[in-house]
PDB file of N, CA and C in Angstrom:
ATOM      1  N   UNK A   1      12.556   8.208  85.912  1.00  0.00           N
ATOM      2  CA  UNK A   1      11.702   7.604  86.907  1.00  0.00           C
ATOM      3  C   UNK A   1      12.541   7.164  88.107  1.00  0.00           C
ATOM      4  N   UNK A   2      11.834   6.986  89.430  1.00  0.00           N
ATOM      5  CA  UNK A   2      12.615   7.246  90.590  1.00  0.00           C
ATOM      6  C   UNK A   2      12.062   5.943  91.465  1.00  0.00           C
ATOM      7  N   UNK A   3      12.454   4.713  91.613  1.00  0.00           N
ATOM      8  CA  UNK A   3      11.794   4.333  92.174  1.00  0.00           C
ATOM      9  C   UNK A   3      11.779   4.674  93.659  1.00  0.00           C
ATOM     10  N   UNK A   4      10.153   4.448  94.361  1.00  0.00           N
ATOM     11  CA  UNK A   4      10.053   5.130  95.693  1.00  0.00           C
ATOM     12  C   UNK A   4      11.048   4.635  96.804  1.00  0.00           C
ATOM     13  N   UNK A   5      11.351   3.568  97.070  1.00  0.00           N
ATOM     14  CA  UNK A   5      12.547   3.161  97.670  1.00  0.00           C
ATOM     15  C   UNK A   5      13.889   3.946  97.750  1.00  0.00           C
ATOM     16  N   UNK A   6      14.156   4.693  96.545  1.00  0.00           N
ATOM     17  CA  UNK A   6      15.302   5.646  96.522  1.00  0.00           C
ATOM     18  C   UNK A   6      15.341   6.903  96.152  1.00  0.00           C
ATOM     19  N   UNK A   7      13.914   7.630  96.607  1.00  0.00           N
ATOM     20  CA  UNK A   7      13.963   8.499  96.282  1.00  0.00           C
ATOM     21  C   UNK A   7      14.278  10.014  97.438  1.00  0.00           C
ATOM     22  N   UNK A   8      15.044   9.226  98.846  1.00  0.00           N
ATOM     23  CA  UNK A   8      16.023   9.805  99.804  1.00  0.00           C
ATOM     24  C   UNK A   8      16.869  10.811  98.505  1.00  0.00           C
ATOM     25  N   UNK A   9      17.396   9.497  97.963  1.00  0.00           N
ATOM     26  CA  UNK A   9      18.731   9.966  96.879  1.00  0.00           C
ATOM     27  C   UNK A   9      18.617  11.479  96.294  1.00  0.00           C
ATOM     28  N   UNK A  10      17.625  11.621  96.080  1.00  0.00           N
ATOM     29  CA  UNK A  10      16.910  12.706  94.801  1.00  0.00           C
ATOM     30  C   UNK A  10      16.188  13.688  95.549  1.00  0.00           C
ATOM     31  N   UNK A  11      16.858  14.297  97.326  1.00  0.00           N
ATOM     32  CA  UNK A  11      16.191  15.019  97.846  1.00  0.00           C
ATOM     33  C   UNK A  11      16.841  16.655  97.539  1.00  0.00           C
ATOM     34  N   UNK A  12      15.392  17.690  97.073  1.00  0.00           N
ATOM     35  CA  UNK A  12      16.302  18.818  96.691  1.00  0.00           C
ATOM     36  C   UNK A  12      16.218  18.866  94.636  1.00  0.00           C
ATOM     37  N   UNK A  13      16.054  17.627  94.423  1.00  0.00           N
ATOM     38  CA  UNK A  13      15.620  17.833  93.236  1.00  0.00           C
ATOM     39  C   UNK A  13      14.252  17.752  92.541  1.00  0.00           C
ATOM     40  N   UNK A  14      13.951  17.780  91.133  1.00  0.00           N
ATOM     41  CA  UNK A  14      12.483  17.530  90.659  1.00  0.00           C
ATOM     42  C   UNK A  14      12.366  16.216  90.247  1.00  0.00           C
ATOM     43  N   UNK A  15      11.421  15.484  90.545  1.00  0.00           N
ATOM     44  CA  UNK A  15      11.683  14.483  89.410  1.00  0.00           C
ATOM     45  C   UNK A  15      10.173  13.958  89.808  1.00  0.00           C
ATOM     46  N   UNK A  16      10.471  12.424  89.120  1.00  0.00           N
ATOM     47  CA  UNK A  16       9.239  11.565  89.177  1.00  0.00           C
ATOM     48  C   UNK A  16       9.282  10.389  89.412  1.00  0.00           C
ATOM     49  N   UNK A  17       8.612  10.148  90.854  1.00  0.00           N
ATOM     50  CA  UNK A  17       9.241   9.005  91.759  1.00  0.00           C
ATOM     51  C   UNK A  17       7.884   8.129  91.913  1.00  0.00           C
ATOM     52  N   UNK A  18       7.973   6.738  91.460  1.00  0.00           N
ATOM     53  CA  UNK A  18       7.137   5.642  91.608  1.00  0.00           C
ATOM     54  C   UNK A  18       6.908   4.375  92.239  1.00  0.00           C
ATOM     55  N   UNK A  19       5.918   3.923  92.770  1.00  0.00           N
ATOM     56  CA  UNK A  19       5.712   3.175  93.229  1.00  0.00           C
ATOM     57  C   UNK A  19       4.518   2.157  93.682  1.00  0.00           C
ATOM     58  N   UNK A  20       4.233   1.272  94.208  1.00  0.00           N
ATOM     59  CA  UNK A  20       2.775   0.974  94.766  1.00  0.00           C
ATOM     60  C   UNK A  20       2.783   1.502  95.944  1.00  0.00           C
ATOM     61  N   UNK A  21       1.431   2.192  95.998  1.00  0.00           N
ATOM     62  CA  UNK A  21       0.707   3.133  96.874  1.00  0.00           C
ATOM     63  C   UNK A  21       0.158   1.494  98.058  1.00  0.00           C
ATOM     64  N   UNK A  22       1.293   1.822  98.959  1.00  0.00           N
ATOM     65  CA  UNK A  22       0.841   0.736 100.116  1.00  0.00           C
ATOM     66  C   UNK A  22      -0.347   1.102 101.167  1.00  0.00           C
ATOM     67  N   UNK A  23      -0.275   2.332 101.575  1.00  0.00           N
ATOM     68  CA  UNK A  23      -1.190   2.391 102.282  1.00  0.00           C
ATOM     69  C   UNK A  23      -1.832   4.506 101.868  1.00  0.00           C
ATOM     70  N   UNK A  24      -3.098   4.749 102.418  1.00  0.00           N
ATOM     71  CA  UNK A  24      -3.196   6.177 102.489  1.00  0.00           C
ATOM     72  C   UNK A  24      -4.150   6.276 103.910  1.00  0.00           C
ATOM     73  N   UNK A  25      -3.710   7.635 104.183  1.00  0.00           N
ATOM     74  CA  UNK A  25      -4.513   7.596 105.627  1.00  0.00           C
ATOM     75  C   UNK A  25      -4.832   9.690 105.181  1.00  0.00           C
ATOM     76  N   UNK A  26      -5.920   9.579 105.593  1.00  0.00           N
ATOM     77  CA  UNK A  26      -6.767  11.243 105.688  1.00  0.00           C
ATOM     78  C   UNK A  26      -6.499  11.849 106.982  1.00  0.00           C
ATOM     79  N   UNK A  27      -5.237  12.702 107.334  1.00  0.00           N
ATOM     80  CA  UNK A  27      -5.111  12.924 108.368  1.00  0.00           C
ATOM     81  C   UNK A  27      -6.065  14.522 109.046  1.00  0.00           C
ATOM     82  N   UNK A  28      -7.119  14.212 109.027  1.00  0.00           N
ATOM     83  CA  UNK A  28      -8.268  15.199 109.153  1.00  0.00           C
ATOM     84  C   UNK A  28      -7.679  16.206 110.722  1.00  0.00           C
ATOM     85  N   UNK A  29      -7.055  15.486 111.497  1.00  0.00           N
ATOM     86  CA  UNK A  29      -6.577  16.523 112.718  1.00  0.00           C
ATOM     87  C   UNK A  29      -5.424  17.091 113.054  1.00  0.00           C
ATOM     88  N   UNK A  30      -4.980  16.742 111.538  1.00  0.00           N
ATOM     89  CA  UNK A  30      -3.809  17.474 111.349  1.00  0.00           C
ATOM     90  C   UNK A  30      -3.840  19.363 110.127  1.00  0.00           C
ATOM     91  N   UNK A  31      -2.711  19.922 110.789  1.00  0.00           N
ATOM     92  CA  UNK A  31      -3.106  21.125 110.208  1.00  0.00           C
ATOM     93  C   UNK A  31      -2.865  21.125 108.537  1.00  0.00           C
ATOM     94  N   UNK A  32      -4.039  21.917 107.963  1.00  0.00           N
ATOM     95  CA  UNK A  32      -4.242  21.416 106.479  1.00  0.00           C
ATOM     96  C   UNK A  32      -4.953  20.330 105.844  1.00  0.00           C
ATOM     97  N   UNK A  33      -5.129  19.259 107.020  1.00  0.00           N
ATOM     98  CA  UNK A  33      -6.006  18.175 106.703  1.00  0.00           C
ATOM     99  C   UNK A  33      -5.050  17.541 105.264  1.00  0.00           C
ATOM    100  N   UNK A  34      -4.020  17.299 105.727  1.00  0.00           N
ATOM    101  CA  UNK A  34      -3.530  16.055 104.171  1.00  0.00           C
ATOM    102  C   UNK A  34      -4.151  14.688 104.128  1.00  0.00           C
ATOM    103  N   UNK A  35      -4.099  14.481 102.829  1.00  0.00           N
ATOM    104  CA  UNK A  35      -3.644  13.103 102.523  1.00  0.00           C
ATOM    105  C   UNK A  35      -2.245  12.381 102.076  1.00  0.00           C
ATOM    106  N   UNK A  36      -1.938  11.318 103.215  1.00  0.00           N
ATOM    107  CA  UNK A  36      -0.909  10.972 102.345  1.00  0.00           C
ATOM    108  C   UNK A  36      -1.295   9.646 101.800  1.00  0.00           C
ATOM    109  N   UNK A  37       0.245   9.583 100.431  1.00  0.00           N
ATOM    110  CA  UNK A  37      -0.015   8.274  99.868  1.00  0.00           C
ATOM    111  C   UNK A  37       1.321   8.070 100.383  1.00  0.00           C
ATOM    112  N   UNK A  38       1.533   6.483 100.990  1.00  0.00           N
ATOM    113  CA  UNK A  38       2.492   6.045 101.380  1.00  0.00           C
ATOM    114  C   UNK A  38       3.259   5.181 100.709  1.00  0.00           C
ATOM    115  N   UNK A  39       4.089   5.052  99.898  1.00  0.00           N
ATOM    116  CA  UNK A  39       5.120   4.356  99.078  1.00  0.00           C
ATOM    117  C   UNK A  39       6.033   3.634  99.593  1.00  0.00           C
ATOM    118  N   UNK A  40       7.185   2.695  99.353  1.00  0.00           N
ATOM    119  CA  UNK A  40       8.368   2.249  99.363  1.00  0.00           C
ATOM    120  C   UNK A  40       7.974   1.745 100.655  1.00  0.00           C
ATOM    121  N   UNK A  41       7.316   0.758 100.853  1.00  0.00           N
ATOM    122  CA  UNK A  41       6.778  -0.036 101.941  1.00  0.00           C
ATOM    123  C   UNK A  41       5.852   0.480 103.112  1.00  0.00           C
ATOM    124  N   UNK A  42       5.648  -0.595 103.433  1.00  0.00           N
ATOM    125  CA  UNK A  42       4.140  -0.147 104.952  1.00  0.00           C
ATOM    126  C   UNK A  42       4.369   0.997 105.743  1.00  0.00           C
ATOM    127  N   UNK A  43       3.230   1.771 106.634  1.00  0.00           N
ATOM    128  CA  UNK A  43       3.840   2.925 107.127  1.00  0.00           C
ATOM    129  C   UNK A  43       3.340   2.333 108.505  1.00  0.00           C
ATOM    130  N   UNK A  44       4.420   2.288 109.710  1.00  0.00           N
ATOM    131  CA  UNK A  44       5.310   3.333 109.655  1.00  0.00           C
ATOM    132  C   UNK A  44       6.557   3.363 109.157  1.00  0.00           C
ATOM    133  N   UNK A  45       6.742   1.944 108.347  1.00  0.00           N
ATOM    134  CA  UNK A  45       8.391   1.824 107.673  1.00  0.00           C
ATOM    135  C   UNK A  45       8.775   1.874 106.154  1.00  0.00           C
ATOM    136  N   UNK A  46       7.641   3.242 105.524  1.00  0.00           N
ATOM    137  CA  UNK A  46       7.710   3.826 104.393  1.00  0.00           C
ATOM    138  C   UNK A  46       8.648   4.405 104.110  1.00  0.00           C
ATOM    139  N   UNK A  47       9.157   4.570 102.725  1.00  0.00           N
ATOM    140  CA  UNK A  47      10.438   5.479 101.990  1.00  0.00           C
ATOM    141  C   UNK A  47      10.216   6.190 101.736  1.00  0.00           C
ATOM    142  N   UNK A  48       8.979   6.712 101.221  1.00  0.00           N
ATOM    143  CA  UNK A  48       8.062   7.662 100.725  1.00  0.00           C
ATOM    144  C   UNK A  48       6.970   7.975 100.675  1.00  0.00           C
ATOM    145  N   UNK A  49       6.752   9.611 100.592  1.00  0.00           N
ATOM    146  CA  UNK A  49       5.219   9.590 101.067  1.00  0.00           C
ATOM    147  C   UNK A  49       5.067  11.132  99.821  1.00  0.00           C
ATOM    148  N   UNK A  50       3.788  11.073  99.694  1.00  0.00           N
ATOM    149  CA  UNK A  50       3.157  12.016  98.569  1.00  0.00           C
ATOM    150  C   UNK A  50       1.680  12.752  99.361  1.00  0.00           C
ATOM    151  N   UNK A  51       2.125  14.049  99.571  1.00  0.00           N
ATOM    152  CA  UNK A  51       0.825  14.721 100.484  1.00  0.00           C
ATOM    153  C   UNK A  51      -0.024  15.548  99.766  1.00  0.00           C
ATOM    154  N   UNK A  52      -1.542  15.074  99.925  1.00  0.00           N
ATOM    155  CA  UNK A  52      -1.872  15.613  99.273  1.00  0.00           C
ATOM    156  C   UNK A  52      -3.136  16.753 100.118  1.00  0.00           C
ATOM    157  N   UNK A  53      -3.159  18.032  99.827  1.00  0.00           N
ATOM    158  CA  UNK A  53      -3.999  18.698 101.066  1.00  0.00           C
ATOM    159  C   UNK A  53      -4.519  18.813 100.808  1.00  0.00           C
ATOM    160  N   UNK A  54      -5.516  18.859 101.899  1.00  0.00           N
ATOM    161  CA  UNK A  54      -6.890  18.940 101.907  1.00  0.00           C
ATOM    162  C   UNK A  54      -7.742  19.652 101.413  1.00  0.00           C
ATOM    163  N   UNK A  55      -7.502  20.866 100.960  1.00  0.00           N
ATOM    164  CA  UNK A  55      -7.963  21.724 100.266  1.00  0.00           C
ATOM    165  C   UNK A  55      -8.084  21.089  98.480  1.00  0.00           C
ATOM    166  N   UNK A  56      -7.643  20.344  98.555  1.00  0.00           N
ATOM    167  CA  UNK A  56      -7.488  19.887  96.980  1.00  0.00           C
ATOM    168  C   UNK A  56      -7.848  18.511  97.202  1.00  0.00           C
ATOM    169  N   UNK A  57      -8.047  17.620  97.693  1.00  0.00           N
ATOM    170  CA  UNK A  57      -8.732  16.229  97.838  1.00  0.00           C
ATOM    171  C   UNK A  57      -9.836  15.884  97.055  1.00  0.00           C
ATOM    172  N   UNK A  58     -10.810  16.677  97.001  1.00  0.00           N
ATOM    173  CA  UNK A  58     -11.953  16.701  96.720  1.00  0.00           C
ATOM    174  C   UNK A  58     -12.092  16.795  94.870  1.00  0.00           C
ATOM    175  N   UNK A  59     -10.428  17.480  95.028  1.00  0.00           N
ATOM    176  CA  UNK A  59     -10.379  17.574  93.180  1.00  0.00           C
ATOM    177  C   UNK A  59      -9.639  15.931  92.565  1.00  0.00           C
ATOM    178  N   UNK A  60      -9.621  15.017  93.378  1.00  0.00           N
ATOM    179  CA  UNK A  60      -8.548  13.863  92.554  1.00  0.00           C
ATOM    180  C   UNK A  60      -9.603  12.823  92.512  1.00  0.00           C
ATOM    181  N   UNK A  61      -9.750  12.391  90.740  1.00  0.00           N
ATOM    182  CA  UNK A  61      -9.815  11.078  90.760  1.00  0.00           C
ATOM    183  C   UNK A  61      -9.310  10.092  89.843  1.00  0.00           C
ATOM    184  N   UNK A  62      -8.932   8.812  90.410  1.00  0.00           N
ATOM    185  CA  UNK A  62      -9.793   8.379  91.243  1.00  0.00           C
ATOM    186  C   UNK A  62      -9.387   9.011  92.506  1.00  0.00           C
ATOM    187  N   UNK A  63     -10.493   8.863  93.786  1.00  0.00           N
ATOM    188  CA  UNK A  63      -9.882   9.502  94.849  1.00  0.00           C
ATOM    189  C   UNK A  63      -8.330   8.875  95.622  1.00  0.00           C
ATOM    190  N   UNK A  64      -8.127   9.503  96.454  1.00  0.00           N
ATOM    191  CA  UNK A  64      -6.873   9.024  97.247  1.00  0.00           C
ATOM    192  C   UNK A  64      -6.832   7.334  98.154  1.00  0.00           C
ATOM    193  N   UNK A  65      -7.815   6.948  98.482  1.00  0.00           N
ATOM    194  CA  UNK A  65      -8.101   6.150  99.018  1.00  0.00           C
ATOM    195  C   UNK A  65      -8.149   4.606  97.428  1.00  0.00           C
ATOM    196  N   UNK A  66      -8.972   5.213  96.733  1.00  0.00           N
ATOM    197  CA  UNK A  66      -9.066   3.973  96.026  1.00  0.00           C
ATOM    198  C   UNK A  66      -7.257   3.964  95.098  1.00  0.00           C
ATOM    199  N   UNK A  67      -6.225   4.627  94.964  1.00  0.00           N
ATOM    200  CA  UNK A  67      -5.144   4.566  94.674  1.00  0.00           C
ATOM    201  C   UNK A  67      -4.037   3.383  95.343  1.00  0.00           C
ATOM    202  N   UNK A  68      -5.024   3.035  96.614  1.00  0.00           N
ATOM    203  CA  UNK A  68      -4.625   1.710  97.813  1.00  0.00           C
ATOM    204  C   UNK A  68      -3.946   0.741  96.736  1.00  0.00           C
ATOM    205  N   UNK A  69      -2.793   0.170  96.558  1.00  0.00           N
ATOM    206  CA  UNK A  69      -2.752  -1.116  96.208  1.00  0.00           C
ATOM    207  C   UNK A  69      -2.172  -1.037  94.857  1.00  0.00           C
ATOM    208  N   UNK A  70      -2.196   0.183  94.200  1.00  0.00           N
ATOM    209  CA  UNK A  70      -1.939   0.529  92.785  1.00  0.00           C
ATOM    210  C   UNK A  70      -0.856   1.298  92.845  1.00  0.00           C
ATOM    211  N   UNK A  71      -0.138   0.848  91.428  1.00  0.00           N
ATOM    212  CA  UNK A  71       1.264   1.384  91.001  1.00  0.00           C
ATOM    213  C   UNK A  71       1.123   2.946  90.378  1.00  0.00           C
ATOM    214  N   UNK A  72       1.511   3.821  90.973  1.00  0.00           N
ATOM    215  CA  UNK A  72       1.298   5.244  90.912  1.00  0.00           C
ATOM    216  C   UNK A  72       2.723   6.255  90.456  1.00  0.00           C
ATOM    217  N   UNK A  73       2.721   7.105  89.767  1.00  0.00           N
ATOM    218  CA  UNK A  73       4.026   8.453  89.306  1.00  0.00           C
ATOM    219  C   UNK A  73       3.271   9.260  89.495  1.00  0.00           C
ATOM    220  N   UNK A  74       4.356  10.304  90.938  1.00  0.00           N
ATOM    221  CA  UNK A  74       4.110  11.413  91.686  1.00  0.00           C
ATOM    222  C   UNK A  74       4.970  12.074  91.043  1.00  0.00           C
ATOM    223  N   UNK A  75       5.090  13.437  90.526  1.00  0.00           N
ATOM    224  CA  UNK A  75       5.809  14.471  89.941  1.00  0.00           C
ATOM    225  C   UNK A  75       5.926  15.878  90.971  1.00  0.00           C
ATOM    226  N   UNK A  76       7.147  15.864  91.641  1.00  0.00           N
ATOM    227  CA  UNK A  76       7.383  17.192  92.015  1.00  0.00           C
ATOM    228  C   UNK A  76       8.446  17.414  92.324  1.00  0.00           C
ATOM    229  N   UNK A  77       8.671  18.517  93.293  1.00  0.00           N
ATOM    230  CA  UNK A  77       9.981  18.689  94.130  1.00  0.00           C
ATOM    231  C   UNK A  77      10.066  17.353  95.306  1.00  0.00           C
ATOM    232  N   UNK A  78      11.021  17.121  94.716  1.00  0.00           N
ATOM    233  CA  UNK A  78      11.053  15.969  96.266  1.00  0.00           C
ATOM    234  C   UNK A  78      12.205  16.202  97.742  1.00  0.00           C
ATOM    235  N   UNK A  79      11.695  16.478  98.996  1.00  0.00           N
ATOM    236  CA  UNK A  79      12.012  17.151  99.727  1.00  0.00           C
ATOM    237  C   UNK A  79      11.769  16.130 101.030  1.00  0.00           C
ATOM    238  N   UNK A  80      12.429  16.467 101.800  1.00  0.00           N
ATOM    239  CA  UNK A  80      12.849  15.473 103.172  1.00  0.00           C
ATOM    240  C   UNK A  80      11.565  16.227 103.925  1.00  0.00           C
ATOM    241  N   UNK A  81      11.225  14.804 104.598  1.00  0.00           N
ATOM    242  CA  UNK A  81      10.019  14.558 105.784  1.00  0.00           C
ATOM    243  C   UNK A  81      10.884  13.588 106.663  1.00  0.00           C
ATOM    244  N   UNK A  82      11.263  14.386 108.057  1.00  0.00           N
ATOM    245  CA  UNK A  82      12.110  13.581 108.679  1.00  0.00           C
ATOM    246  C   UNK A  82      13.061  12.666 108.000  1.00  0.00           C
ATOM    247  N   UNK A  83      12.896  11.264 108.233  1.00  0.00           N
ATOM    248  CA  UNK A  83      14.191  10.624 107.452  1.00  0.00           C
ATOM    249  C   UNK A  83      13.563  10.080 105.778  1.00  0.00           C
ATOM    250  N   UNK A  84      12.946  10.704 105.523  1.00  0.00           N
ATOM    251  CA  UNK A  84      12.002  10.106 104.333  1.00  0.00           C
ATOM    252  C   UNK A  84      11.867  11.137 103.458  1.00  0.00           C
ATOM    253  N   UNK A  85      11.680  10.670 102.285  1.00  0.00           N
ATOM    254  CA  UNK A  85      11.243  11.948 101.099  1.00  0.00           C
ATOM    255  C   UNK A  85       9.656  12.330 100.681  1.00  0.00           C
ATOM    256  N   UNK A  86       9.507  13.372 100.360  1.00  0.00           N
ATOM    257  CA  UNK A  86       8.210  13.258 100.193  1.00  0.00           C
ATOM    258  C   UNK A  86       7.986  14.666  98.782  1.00  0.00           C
ATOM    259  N   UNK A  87       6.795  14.436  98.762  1.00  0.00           N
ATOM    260  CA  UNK A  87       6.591  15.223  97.584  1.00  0.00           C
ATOM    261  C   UNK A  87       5.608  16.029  98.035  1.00  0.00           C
ATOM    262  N   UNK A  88       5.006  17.122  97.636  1.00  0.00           N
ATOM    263  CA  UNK A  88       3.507  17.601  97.787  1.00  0.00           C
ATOM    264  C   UNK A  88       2.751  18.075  96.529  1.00  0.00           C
ATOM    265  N   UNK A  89       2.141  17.444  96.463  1.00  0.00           N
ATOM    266  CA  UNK A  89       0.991  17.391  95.310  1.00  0.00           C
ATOM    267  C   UNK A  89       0.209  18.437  95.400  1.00  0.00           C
ATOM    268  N   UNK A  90       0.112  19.083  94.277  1.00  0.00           N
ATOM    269  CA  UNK A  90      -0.485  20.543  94.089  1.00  0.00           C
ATOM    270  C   UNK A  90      -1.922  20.252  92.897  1.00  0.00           C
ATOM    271  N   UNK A  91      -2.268  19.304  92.229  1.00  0.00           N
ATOM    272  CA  UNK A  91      -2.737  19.137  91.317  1.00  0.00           C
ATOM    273  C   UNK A  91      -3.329  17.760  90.891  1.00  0.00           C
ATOM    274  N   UNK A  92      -4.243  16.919  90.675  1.00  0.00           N
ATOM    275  CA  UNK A  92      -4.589  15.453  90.035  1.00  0.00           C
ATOM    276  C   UNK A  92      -3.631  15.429  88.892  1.00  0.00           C
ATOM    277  N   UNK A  93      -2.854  16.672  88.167  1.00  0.00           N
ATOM    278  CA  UNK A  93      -1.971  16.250  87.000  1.00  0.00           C
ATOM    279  C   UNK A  93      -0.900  15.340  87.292  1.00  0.00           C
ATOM    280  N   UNK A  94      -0.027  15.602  89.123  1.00  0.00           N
ATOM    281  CA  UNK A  94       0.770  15.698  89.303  1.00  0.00           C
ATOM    282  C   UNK A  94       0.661  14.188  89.893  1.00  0.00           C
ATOM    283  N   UNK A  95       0.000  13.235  89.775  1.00  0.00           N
ATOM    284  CA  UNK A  95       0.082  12.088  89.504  1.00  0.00           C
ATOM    285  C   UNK A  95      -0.426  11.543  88.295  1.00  0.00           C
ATOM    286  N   UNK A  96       0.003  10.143  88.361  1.00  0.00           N
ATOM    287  CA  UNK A  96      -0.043   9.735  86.782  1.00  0.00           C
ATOM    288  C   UNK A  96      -0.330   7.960  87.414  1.00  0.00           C
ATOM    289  N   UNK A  97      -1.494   6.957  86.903  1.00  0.00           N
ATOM    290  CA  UNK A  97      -1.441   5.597  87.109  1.00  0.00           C
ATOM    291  C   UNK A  97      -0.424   5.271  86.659  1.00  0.00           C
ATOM    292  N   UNK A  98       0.522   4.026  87.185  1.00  0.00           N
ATOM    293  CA  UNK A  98       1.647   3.197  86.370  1.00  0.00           C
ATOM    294  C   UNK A  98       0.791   2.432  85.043  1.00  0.00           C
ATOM    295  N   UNK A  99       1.211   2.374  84.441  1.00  0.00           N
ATOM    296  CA  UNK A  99       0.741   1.346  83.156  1.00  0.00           C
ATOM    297  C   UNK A  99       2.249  -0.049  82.763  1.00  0.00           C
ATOM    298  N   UNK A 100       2.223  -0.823  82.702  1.00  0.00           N
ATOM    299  CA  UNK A 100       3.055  -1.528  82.414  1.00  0.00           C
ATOM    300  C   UNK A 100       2.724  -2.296  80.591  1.00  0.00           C
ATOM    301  N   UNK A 101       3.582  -2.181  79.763  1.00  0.00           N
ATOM    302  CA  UNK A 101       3.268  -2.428  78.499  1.00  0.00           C
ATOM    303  C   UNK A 101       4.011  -4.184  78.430  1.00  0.00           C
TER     304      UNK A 101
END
């Protein structure tokens, strides 16, 4: 597990990087129409971000929006977005709720 704060570190590899989902925004006028979930603090001064496109939105629940506020594990390639890492979500598998025992 990766927490989202350091998951710069782990760019280029696979893994599974977590965090609370601080903010998500539906970027509808952008090409592909993503969603992101924004991690490792507020955006615009996030560590991480998890995109999820638009073409596949419609398949996640809970949806992207109600994930606001909740501790979340994103599973993929994790790969640089400007100075930040990010993942792209291909699947509702490819997240997972945090559970704390």
């Amino acid at each position: 597990m990766i927490p989202a704060d350091q998951a710069t570190r782990f760019i280029g590899r696979t893994g599974m990087v977590c965090g609370k989902v601080e903010k998500t925004r539906y970027a509808q006028n952008s090409e592909g129409e993503p969603t992101f979930l924004y991690m490792g603090g507020a955006f615009p001064r996030h560590t991480f971000s998890a995109r999820i496109p638009g073409d596949q939105r419609g398949s996640f629940r809970p949806t992207p929006e109600e994930l606001e506020g909740r501790d979340v594990c994103v599973i993929g390639a994790i790969k640089r977005d400007s100075s930040r890492a990010e993942i792209s979500i291909t699947s509702p598998s490819d997240i997972k709720l945090a559970t704390i025992n």
